[in-house]
PDB file of N, CA and C in Angstrom:
ATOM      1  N   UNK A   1      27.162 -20.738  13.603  1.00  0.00           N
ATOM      2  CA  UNK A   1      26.967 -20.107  12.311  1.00  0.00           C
ATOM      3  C   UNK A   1      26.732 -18.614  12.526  1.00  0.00           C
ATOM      4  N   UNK A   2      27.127 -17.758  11.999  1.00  0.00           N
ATOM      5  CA  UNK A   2      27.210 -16.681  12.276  1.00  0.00           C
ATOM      6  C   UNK A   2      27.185 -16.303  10.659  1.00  0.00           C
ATOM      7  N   UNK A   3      26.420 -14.840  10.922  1.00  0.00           N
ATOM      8  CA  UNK A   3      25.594 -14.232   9.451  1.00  0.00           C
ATOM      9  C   UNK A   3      26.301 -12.804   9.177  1.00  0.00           C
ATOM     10  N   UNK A   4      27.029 -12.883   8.571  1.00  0.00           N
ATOM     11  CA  UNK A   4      28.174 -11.204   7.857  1.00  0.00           C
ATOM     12  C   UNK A   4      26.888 -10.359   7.247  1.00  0.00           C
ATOM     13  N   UNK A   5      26.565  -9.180   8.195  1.00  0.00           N
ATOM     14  CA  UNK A   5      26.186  -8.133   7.894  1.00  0.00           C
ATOM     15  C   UNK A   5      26.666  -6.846   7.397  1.00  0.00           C
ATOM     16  N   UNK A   6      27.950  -7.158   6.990  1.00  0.00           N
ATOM     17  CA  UNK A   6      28.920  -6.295   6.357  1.00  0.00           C
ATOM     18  C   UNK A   6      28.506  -5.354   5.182  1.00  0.00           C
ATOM     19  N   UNK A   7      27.817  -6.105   3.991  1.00  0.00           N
ATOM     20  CA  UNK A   7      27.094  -5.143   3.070  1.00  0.00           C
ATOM     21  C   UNK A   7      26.126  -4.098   3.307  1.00  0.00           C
ATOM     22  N   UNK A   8      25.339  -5.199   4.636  1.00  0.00           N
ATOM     23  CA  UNK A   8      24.454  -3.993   5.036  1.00  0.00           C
ATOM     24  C   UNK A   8      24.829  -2.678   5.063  1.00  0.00           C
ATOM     25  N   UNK A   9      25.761  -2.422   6.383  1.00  0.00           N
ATOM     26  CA  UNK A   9      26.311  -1.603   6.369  1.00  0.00           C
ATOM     27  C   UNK A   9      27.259  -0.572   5.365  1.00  0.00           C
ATOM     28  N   UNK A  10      27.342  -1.295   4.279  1.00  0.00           N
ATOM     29  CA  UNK A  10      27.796  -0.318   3.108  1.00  0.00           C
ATOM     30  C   UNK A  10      26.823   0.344   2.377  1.00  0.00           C
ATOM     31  N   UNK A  11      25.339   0.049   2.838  1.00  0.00           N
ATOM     32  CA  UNK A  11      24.780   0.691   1.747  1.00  0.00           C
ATOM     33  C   UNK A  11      24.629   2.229   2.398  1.00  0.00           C
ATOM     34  N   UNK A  12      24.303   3.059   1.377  1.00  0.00           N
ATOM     35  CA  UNK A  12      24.113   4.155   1.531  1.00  0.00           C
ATOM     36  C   UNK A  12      23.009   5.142   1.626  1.00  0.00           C
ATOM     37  N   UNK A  13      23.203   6.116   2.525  1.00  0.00           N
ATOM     38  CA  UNK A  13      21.872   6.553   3.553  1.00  0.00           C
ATOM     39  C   UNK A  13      20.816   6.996   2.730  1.00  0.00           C
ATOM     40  N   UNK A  14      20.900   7.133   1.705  1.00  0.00           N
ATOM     41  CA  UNK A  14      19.894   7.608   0.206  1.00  0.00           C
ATOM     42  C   UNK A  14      18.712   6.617   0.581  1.00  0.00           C
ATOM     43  N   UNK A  15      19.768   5.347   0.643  1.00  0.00           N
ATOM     44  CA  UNK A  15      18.807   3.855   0.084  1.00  0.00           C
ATOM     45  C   UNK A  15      17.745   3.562   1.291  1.00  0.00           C
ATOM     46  N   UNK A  16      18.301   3.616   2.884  1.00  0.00           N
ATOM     47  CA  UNK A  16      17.070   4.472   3.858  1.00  0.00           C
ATOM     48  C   UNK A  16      16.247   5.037   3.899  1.00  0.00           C
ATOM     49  N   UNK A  17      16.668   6.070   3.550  1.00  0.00           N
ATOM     50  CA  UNK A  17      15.401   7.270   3.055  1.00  0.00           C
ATOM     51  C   UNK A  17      14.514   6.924   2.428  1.00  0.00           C
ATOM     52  N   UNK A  18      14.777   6.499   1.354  1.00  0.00           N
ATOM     53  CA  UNK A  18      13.875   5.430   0.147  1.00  0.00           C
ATOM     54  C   UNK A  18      13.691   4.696   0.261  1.00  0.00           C
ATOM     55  N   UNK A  19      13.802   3.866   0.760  1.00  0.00           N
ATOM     56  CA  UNK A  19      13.128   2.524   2.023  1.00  0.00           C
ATOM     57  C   UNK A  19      12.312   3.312   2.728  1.00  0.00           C
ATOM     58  N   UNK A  20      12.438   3.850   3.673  1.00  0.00           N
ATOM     59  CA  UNK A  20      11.136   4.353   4.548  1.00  0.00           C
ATOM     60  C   UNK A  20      10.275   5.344   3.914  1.00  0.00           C
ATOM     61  N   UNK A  21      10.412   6.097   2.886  1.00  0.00           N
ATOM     62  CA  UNK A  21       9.042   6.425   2.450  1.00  0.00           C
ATOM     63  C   UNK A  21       8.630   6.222   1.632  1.00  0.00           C
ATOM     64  N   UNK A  22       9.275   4.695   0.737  1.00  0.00           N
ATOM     65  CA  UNK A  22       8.146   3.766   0.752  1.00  0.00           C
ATOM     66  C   UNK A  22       7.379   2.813   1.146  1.00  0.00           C
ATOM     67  N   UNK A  23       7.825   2.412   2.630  1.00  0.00           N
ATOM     68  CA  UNK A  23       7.396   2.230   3.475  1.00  0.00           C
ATOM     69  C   UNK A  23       6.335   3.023   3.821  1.00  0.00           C
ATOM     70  N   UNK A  24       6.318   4.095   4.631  1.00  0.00           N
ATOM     71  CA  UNK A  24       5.416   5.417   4.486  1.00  0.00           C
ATOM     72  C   UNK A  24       4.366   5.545   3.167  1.00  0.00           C
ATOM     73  N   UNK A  25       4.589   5.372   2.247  1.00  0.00           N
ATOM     74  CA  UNK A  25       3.351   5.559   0.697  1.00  0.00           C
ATOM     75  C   UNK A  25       2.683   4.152   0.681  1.00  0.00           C
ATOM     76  N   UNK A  26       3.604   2.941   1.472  1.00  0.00           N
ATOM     77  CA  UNK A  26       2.504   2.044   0.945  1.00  0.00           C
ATOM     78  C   UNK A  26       1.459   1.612   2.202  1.00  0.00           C
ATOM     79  N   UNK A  27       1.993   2.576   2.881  1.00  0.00           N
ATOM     80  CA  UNK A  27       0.806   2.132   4.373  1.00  0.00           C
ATOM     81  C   UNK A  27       0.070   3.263   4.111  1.00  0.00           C
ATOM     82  N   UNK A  28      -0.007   4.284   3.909  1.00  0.00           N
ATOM     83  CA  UNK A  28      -0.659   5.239   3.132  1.00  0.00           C
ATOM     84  C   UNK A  28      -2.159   4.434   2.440  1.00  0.00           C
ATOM     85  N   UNK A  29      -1.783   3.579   1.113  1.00  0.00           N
ATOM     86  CA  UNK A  29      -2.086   3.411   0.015  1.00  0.00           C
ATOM     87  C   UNK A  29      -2.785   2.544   1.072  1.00  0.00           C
ATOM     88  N   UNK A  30      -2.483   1.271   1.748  1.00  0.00           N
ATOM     89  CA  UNK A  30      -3.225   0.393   1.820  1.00  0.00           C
ATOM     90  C   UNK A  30      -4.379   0.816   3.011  1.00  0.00           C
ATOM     91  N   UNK A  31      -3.648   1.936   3.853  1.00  0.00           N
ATOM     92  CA  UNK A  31      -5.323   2.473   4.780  1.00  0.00           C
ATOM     93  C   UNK A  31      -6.340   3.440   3.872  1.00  0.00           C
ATOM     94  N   UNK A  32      -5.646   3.855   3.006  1.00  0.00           N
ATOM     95  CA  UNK A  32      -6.637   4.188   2.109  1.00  0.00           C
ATOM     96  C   UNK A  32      -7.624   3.034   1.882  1.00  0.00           C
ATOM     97  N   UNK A  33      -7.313   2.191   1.200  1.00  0.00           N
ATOM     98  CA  UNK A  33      -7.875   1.194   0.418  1.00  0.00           C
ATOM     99  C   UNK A  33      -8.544   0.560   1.822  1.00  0.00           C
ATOM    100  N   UNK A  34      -7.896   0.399   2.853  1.00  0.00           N
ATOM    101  CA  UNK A  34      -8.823  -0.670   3.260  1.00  0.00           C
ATOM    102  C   UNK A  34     -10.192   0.328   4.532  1.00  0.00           C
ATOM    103  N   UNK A  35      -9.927   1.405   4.170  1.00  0.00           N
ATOM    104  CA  UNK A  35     -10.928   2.576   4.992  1.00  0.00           C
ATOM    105  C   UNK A  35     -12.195   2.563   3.839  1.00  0.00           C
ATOM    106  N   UNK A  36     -11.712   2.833   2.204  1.00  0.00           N
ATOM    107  CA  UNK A  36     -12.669   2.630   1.330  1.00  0.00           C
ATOM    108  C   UNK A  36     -13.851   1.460   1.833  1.00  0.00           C
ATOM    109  N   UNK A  37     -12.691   0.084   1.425  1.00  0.00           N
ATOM    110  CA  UNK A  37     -13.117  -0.937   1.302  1.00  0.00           C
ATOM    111  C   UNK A  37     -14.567  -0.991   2.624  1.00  0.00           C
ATOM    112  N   UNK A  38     -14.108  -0.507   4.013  1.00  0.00           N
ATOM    113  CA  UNK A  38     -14.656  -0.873   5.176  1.00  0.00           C
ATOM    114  C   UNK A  38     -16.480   0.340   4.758  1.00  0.00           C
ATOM    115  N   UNK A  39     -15.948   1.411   4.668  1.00  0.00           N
ATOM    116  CA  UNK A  39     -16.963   2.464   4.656  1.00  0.00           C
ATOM    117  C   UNK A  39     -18.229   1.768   2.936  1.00  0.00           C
ATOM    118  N   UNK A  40     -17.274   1.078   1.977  1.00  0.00           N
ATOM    119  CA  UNK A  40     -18.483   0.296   1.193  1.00  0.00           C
ATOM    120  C   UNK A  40     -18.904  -1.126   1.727  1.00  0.00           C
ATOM    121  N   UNK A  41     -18.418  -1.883   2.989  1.00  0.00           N
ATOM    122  CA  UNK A  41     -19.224  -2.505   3.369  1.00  0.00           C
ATOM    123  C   UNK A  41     -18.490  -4.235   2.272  1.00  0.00           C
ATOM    124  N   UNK A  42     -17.539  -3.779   2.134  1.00  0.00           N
ATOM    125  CA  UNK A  42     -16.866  -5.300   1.298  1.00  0.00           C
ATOM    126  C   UNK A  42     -15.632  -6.012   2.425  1.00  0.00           C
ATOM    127  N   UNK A  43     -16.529  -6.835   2.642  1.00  0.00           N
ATOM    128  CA  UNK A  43     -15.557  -7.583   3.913  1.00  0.00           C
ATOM    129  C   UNK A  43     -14.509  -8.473   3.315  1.00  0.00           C
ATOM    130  N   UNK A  44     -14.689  -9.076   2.168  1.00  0.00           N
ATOM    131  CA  UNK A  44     -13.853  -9.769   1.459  1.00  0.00           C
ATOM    132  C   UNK A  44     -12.883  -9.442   1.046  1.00  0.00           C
ATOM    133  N   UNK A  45     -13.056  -7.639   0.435  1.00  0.00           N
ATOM    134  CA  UNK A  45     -11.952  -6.714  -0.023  1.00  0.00           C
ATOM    135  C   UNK A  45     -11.092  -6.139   1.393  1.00  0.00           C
ATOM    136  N   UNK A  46     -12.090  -5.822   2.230  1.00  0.00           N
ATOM    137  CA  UNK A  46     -11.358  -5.504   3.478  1.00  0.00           C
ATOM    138  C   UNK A  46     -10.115  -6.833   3.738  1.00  0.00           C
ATOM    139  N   UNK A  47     -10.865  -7.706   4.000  1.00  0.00           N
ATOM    140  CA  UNK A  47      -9.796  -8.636   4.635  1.00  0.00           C
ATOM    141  C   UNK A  47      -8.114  -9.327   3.352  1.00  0.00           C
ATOM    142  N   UNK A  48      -8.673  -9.245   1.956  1.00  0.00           N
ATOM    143  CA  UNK A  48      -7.506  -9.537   1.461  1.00  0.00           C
ATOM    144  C   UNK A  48      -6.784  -8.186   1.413  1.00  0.00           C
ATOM    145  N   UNK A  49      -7.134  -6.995   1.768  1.00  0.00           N
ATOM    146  CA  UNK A  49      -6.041  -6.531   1.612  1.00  0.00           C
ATOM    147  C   UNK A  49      -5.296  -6.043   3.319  1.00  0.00           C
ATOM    148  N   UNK A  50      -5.874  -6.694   4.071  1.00  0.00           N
ATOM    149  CA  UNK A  50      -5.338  -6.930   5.306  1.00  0.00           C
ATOM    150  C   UNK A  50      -4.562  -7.643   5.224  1.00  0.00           C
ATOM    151  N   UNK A  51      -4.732  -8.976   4.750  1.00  0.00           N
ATOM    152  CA  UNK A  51      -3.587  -9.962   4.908  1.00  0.00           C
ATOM    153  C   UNK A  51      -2.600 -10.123   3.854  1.00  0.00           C
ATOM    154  N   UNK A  52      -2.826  -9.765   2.512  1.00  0.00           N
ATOM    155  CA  UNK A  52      -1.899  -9.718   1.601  1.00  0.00           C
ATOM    156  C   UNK A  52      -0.868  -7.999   1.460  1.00  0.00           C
ATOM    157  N   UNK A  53       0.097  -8.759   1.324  1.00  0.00           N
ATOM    158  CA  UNK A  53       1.155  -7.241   1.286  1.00  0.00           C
ATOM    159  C   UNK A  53       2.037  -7.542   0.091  1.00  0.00           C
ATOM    160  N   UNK A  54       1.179  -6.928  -1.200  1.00  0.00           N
ATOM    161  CA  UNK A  54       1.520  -6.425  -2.466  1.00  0.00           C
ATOM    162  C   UNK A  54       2.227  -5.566  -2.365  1.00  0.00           C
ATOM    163  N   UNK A  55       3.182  -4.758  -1.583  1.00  0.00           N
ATOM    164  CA  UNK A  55       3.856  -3.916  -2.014  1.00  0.00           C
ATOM    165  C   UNK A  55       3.596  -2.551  -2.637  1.00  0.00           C
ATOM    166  N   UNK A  56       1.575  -2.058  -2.055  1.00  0.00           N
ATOM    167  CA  UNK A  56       1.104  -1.202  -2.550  1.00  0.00           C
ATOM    168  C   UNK A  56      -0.051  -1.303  -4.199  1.00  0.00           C
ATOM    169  N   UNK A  57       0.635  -2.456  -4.466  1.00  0.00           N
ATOM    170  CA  UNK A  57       0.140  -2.562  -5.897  1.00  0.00           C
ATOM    171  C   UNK A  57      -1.698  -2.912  -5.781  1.00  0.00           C
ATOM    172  N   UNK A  58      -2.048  -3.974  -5.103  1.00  0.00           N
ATOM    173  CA  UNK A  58      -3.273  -4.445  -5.016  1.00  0.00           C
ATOM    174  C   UNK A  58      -4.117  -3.377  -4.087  1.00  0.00           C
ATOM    175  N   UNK A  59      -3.835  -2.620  -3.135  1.00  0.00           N
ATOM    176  CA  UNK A  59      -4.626  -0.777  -2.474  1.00  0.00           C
ATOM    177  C   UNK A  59      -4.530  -0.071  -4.227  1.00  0.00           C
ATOM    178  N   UNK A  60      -3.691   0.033  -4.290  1.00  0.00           N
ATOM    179  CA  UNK A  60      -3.781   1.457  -5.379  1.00  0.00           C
ATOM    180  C   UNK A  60      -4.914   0.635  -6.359  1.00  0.00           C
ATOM    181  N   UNK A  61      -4.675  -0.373  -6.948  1.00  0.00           N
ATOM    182  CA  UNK A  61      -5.678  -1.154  -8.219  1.00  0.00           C
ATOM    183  C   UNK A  61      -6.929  -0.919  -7.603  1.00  0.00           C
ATOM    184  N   UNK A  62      -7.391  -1.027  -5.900  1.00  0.00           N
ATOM    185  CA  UNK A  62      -8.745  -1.192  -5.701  1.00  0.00           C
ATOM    186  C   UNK A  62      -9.236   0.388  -5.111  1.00  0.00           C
ATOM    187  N   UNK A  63      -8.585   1.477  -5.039  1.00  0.00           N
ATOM    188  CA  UNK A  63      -8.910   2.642  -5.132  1.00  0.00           C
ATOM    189  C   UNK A  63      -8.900   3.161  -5.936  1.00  0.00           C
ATOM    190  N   UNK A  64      -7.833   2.699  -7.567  1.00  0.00           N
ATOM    191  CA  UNK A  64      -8.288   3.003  -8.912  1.00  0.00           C
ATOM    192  C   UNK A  64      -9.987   2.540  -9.506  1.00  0.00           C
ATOM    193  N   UNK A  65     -10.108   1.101  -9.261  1.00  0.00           N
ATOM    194  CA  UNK A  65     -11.184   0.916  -9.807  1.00  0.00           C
ATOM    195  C   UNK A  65     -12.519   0.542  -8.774  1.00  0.00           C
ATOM    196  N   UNK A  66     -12.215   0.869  -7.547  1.00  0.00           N
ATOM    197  CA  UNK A  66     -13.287   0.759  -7.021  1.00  0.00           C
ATOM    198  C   UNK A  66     -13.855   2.379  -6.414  1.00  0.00           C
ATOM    199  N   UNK A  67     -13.675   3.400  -7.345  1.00  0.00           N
ATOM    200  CA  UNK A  67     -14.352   4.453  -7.677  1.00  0.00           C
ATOM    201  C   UNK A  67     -15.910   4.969  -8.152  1.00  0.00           C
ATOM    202  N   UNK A  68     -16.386   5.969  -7.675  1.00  0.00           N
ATOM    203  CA  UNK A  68     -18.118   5.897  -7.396  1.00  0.00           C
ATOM    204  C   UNK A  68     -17.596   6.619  -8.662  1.00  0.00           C
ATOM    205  N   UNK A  69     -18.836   5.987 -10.023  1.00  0.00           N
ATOM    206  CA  UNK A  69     -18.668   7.488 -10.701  1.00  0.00           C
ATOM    207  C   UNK A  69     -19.327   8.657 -10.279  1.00  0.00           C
ATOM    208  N   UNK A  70     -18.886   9.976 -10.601  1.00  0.00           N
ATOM    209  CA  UNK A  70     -19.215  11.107 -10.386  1.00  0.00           C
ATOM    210  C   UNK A  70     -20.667  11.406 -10.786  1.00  0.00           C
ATOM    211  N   UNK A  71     -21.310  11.999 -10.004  1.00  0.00           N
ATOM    212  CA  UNK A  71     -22.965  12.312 -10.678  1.00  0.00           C
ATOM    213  C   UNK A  71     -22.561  13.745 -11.746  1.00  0.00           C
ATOM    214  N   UNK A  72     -21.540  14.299 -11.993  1.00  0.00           N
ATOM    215  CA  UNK A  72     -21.910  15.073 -12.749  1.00  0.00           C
ATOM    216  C   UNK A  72     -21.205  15.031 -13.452  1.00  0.00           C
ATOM    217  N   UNK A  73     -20.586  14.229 -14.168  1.00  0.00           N
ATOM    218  CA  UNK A  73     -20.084  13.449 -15.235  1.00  0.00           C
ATOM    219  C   UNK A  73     -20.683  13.228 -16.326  1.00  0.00           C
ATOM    220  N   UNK A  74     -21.811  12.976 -16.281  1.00  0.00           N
ATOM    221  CA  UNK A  74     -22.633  12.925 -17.578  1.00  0.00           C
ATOM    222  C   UNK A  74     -22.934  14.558 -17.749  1.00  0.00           C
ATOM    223  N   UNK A  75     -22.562  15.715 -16.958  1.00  0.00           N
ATOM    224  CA  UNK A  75     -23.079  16.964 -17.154  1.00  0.00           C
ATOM    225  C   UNK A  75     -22.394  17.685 -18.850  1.00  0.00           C
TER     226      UNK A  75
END
């Protein structure tokens, strides 16, 4: 059995580029998130987002809302 990689090869070098840096933004996103996660001491958050690969979506949600509010926010 043999597997035709033929399309592969048609796609075009744009679609590379854009493949790898989003590749690049979502390893970004998720050492963000899981450097947060480690420095607040949430081992639970640390580890699902070790093992789950959302595609960026579940790092960005927990550096959106797992934000200190600002002390001078109420200023």
């Amino acid at each position: 059995m043999q597997i035709d990689i033929t399309p592969l090869e048609s796609l075009p070098t744009e679609f590379y580029v854009g493949l790898g840096i989003a590749l690049v933004l979502i390893t970004i996103l998720k050492g963000c998130a899981m450097y947060r996660a480690a420095r607040k001491e949430s081992k639970g958050w640390f580890w699902v987002l070790l093992i789950f690969n959302t595609l960026g979506i579940l790092p960005l949600l927990y550096l959106i809302f797992s934000k200190k509010p600002s002390e001078d926010a109420g200023e």
